[in-house]
Protein backbone atom coordinates (compact mmCIF):
# COMPACT_ATOMS: atom_id res chain seq x y z
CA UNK A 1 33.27 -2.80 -3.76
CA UNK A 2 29.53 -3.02 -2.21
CA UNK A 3 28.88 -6.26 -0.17
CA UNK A 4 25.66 -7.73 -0.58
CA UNK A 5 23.90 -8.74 2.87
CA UNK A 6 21.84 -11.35 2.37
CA UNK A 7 19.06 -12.27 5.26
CA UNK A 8 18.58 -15.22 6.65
CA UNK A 9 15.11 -16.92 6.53
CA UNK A 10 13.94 -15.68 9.93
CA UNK A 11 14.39 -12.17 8.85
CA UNK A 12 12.89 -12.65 5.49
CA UNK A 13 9.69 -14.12 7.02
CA UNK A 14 9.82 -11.36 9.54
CA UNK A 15 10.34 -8.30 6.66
CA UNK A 16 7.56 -10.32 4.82
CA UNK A 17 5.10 -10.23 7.38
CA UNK A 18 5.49 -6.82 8.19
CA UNK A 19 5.11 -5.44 4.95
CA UNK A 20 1.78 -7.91 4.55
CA UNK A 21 0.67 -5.70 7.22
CA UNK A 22 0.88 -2.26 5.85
CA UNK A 23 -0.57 -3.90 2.70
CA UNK A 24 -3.78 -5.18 4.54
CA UNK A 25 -3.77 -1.44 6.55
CA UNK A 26 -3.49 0.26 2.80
CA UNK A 27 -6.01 -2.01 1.27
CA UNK A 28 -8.83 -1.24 4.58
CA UNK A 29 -7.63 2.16 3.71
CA UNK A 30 -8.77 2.36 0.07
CA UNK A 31 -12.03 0.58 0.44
CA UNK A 32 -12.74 2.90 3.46
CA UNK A 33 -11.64 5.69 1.13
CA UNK A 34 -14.11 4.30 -1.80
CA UNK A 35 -16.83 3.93 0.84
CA UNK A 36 -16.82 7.43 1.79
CA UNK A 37 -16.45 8.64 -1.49
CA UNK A 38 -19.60 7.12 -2.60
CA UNK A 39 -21.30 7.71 0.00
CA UNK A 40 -20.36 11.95 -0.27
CA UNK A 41 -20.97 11.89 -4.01
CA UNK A 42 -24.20 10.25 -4.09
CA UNK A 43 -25.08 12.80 -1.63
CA UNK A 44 -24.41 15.35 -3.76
CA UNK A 45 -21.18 16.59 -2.84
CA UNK A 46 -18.41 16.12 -5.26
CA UNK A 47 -15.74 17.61 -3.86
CA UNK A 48 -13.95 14.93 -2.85
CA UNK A 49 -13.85 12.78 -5.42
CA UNK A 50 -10.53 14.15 -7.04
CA UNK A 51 -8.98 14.05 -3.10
CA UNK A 52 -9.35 10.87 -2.73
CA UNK A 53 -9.01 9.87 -6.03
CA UNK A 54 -5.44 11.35 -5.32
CA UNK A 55 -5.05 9.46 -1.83
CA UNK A 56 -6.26 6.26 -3.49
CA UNK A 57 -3.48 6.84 -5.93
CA UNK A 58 -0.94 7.22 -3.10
CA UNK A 59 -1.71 4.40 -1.50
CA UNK A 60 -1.46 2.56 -4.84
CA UNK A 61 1.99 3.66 -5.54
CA UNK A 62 2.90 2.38 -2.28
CA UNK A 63 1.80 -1.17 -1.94
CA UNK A 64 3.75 -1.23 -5.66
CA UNK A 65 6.74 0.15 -4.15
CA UNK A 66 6.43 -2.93 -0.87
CA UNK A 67 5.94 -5.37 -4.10
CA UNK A 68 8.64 -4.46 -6.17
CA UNK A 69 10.88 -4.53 -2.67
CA UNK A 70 9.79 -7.89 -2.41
CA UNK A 71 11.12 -8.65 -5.39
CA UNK A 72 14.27 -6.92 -4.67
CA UNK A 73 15.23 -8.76 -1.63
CA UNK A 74 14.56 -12.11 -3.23
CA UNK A 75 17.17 -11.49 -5.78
């Protein structure tokens, strides 16, 4: 038998607020990372466009993973 923990609301508002952190560090990240990239490729170097095409994908997958705990703990 698995027993369910359930948090109170203290700890939900504290879980919430941290991930709401990471989000806002991963969403600086990606508009630093589109910055750069624009910046690189309009001066001429295209190298790292696919790099941080695949960072920018990471850091995607991640603030979908927070979400989708989110959603998990409210259930």
């Amino acid at each position: 038998m698995a027993i369910k923990k359930y948090f109170t609301r203290e700890q939900r508002t504290t879980v919430v607020y941290g991930i709401l952190c990471i989000v806002v560090v991963l969403v600086i990240l990606q508009l630093w990372l589109l910055v750069a990239t624009m910046n690189a490729y309009l001066g001429g170097d295209a190298t790292v466009v696919w790099p941080a095409l695949a960072a920018s994908v990471i850091c995607f997958l991640l603030n979908l993973g927070l979400l989708r705990y989110l959603y998990a703990m409210e259930r």
